[in-house]
Protein backbone atom coordinates (compact mmCIF):
# COMPACT_ATOMS: atom_id res chain seq x y z
CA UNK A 1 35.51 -123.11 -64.47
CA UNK A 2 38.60 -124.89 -65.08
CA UNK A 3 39.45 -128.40 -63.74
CA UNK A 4 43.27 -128.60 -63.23
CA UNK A 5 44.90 -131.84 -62.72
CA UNK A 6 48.41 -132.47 -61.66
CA UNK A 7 50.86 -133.83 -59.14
CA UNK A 8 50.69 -137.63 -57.92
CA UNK A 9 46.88 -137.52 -57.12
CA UNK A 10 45.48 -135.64 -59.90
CA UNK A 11 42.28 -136.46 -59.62
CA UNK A 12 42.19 -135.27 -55.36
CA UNK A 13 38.87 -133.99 -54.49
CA UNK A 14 36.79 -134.85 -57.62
CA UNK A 15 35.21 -132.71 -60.20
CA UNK A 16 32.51 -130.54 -60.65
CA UNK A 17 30.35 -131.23 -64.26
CA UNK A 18 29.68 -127.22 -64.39
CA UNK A 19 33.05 -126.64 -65.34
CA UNK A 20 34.52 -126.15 -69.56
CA UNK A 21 37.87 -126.58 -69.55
CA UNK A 22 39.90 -129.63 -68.44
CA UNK A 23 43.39 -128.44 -67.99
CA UNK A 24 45.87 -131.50 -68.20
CA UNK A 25 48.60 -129.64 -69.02
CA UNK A 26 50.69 -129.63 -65.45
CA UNK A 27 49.85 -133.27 -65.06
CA UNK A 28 53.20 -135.79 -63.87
CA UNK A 29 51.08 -138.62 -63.18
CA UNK A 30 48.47 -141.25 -64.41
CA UNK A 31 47.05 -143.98 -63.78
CA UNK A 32 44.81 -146.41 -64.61
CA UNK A 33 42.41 -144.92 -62.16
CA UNK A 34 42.78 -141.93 -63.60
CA UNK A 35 42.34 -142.96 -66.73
CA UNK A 36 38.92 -144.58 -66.57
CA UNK A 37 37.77 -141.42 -64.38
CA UNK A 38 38.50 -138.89 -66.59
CA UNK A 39 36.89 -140.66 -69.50
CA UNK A 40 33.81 -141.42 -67.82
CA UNK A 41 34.30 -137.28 -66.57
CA UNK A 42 34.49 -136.55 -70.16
CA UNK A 43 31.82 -138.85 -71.78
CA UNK A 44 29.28 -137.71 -69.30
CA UNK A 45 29.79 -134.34 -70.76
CA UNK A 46 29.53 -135.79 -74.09
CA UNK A 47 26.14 -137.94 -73.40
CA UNK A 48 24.55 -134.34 -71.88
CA UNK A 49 25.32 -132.11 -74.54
CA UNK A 50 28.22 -129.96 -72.49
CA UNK A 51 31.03 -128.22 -74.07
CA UNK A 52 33.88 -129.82 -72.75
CA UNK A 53 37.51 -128.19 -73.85
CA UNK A 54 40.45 -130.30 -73.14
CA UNK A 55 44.36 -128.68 -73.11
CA UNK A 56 46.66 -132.18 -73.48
CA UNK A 57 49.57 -133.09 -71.40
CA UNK A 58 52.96 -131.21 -71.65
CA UNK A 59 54.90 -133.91 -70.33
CA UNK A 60 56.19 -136.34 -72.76
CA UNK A 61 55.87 -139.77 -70.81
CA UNK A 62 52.34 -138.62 -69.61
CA UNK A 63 51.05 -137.91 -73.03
CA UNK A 64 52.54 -141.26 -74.51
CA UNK A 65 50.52 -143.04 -72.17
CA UNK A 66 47.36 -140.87 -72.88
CA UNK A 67 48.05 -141.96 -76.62
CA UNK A 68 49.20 -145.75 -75.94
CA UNK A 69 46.21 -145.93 -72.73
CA UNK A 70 43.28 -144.69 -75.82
CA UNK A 71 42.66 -142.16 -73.30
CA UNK A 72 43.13 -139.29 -75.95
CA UNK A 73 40.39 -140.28 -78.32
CA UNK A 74 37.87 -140.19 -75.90
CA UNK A 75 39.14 -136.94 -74.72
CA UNK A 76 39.17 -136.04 -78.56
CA UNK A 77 43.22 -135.04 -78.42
CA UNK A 78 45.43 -134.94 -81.19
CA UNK A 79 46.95 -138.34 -81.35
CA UNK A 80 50.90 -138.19 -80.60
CA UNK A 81 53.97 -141.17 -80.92
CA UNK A 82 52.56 -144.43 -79.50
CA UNK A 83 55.23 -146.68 -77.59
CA UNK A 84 53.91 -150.29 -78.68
CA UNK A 85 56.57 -151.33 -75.93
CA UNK A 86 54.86 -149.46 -73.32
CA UNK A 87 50.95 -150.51 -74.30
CA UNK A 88 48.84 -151.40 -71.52
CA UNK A 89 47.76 -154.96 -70.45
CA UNK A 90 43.93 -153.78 -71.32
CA UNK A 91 43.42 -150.45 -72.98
CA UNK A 92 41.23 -147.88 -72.08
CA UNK A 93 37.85 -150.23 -72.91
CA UNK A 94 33.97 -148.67 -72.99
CA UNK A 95 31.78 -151.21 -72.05
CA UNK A 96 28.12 -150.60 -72.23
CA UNK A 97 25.80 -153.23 -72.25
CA UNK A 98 26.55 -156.37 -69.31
CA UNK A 99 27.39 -159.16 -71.75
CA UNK A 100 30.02 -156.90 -73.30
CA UNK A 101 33.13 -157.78 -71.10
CA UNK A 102 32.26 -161.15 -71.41
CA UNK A 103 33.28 -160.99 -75.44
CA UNK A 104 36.14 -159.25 -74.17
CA UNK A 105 37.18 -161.47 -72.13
CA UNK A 106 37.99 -164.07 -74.33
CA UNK A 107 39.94 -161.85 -77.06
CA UNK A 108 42.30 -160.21 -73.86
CA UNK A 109 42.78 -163.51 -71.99
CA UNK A 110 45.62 -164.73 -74.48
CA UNK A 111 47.88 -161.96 -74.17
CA UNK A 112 47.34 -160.95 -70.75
CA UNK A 113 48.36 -164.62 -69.85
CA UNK A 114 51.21 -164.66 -72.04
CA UNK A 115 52.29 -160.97 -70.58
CA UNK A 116 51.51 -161.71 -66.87
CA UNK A 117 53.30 -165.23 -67.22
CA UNK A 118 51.23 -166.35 -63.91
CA UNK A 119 48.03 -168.13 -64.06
CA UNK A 120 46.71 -167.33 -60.71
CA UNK A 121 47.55 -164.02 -61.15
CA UNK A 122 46.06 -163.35 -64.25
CA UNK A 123 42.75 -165.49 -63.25
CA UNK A 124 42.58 -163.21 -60.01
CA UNK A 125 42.63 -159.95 -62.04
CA UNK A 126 39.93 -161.02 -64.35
CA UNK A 127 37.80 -162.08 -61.31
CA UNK A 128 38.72 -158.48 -60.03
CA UNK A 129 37.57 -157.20 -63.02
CA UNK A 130 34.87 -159.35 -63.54
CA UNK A 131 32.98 -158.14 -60.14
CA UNK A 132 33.73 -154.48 -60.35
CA UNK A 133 32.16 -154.10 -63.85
CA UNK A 134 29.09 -156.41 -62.79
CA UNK A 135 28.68 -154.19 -59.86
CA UNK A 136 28.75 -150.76 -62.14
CA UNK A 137 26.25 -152.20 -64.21
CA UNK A 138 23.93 -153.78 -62.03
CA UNK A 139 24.06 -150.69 -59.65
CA UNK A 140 25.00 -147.48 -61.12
CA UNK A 141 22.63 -146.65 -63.53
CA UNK A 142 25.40 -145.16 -65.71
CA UNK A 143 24.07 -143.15 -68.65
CA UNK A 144 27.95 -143.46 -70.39
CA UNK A 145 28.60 -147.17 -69.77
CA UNK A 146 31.51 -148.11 -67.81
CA UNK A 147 35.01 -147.39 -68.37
CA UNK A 148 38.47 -149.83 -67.94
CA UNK A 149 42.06 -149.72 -67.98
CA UNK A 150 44.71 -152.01 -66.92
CA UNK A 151 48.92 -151.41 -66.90
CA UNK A 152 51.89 -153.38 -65.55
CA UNK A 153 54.14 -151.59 -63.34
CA UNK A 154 57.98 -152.13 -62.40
CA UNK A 155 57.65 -149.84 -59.36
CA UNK A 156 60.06 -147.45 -60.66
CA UNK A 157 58.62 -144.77 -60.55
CA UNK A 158 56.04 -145.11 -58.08
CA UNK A 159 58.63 -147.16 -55.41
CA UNK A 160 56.10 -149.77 -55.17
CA UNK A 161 56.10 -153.21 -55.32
CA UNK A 162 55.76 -154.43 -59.08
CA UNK A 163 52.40 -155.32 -60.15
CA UNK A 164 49.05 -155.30 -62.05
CA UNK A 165 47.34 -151.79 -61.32
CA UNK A 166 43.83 -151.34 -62.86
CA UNK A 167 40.58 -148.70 -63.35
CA UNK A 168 37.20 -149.37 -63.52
CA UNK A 169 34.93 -145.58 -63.68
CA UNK A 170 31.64 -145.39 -64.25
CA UNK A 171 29.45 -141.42 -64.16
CA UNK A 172 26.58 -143.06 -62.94
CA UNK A 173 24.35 -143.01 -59.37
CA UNK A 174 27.79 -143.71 -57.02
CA UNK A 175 27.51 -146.19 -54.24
CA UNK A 176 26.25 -143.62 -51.37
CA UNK A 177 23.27 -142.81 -53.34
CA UNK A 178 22.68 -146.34 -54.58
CA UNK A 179 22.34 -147.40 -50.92
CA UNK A 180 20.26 -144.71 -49.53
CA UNK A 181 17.59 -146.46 -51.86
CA UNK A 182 17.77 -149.24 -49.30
CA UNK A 183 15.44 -147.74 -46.71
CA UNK A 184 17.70 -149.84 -43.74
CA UNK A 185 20.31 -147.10 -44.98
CA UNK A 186 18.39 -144.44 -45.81
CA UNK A 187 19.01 -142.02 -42.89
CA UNK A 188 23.03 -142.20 -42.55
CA UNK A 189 23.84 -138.80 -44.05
CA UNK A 190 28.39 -139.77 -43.69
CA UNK A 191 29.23 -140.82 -47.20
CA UNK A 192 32.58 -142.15 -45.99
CA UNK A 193 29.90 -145.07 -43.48
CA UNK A 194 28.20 -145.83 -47.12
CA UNK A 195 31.54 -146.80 -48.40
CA UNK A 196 32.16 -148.81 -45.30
CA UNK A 197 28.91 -150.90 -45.13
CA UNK A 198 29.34 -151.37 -49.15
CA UNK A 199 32.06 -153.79 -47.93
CA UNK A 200 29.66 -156.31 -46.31
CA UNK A 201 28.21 -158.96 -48.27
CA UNK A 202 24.48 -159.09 -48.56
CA UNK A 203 24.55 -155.19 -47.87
CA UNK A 204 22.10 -154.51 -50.10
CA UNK A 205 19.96 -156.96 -48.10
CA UNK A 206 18.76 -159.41 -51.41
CA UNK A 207 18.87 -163.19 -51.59
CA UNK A 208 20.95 -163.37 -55.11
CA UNK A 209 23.79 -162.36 -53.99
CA UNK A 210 23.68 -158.72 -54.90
CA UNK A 211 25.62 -157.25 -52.40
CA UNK A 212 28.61 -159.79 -52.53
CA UNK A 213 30.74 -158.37 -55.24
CA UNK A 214 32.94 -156.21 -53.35
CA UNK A 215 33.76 -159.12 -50.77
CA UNK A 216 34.85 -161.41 -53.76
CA UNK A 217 36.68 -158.58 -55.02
CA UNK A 218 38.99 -157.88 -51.78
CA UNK A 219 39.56 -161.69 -51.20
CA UNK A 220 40.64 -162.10 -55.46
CA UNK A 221 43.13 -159.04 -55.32
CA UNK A 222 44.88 -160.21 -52.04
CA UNK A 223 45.20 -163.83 -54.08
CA UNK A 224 48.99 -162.59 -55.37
CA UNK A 225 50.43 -161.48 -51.95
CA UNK A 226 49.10 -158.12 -51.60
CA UNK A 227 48.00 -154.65 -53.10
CA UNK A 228 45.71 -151.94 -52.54
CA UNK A 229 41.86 -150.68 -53.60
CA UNK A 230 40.56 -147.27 -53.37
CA UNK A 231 37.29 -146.52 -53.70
CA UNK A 232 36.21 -143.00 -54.39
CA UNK A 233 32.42 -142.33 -54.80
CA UNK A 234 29.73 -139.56 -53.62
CA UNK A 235 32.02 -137.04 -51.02
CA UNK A 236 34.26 -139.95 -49.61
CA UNK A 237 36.52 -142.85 -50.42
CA UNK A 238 37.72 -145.83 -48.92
CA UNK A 239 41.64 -146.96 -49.21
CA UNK A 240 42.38 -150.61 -48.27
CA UNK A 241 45.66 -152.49 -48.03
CA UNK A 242 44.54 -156.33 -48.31
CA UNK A 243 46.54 -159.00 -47.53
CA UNK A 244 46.05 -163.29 -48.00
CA UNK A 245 44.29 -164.55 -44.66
CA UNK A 246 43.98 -161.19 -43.25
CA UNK A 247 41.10 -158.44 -42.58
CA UNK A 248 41.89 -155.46 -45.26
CA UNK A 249 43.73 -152.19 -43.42
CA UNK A 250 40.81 -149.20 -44.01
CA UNK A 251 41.48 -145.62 -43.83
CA UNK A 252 38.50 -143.29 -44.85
CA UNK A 253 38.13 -139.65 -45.65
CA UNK A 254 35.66 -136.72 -47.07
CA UNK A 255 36.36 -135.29 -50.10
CA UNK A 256 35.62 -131.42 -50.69
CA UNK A 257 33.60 -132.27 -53.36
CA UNK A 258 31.71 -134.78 -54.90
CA UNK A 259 32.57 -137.21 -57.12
CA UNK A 260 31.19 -138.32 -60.10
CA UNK A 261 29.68 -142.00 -60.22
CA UNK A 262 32.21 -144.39 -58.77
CA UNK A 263 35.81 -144.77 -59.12
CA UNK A 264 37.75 -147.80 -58.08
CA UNK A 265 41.84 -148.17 -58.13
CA UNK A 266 42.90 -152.08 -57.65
CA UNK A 267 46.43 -152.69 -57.33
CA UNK A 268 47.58 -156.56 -57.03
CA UNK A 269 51.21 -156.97 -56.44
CA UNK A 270 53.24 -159.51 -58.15
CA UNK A 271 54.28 -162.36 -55.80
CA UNK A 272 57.60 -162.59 -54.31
């Protein structure tokens, strides 16, 4: 089977592990959630012993950023022209133990300071960050670690609002299955409620605060005026526009197919 990516949302609908050829080669757009997806896709296949073939980018701009992003040796491509003007606030990053971005941390907190130029903003993404990583590793039993990526936009191309966008991936359990191990949610069958509930603290129903994450996570990326997260696990995702002092806009949706592990898109706007 081939997986064939292109177009704005080139990662639509998911992907299947059962297919051998991952056809990039149409693709116009990437981003950072795209980025940590398709390396998690592709590690997974490594970790499992699965011939994975990858055909690279045909567009210019797209394969710069595969080569500046560290995208294209994890997908083992041939390594192109790097733009050091156009590298990424945090490159593609494999973490895979739970102290790990901790040591990061501390080596990417200079420059992205000194790059954001806004201390508020930059402590919010980290806290961002911070949260979605604990959550993949606490929860999704990921056999290939997780995955992240962060970029500054101008909004030029996308005719957004400039800003931080970022990735975190992981291939493991996904948050619909993770919560059907809670037996209070073990019967609701809808993907797209799983992702719903996953947004209320103490969901998990513990007393350490497992379950919180995602709560801290929509109040730290509304901190700089606005953005957007989209989570896409198991056969739904969950797009939210947040906003400081305001409950987030939700729109859900099925996918045709599943996803693999969980995939979450965080973009914080810069403020005005």
């Amino acid at each position: 089977m081939v997986v064939e990516l292109r177009g704005r949302e080139p990662l639509l609908g998911g992907a299947t592990l059962f297919g051998a050829t991952l056809d990039l080669s149409d693709l116009t757009w990437l981003t950072p959630f795209d980025t940590v997806s398709l390396a998690a896709y592709a590690m997974r296949f490594s970790v499992r012993e699965r011939s994975l073939d990858v055909i690279g980018p045909s567009d210019d701009r797209v394969r710069a950023y595969v080569d500046n992003t560290l995208l294209g040796e994890v997908l083992e491509l041939p390594s192109g022209k790097r733009s050091p003007d156009e590298d990424p606030l945090v490159p593609l990053t494999h973490l895979r133990r739970p102290d790990e971005w901790d040591d990061r941390l501390e080596e990417l907190w200079p420059a992205v300071r000194r790059r954001v130029g806004n201390y508020e903003v930059s402590r919010a993404l980290f806290d961002v960050l911070g949260e979605l990583i604990d959550n993949a590793v606490t929860h999704g039993r990921s056999d290939v670690g997780t995955f992240v990526c962060v970029q500054h936009y101008t909004g030029r191309t996308s005719q957004l609002p400039p800003g931080i966008w970022a990735g975190v991936a992981d291939a493991g359990v996904g948050i619909p299955r993770h919560l059907r191990g809670n037996s209070e949610y073990a019967a609701i069958e809808d993907d797209q409620e799983l992702i719903r509930l996953a947004r209320r603290p103490w969901v998990t129903g513990t007393r350490d605060r497992r379950g919180w994450g995602l709560v801290e996570v929509f109040e730290a990326a509304a901190v700089t005026g606005g953005g957007e997260l989209l989570i896409r696990s198991g056969r739904a995702e969950g797009r939210f526009l947040v906003r400081p002092g305001r409950p987030p806009w939700a729109r859900y949706r099925a996918l045709p197919r599943a996803a693999v592990g969980t995939s979450v898109h965080v973009r914080m706007d810069e403020p005005a």
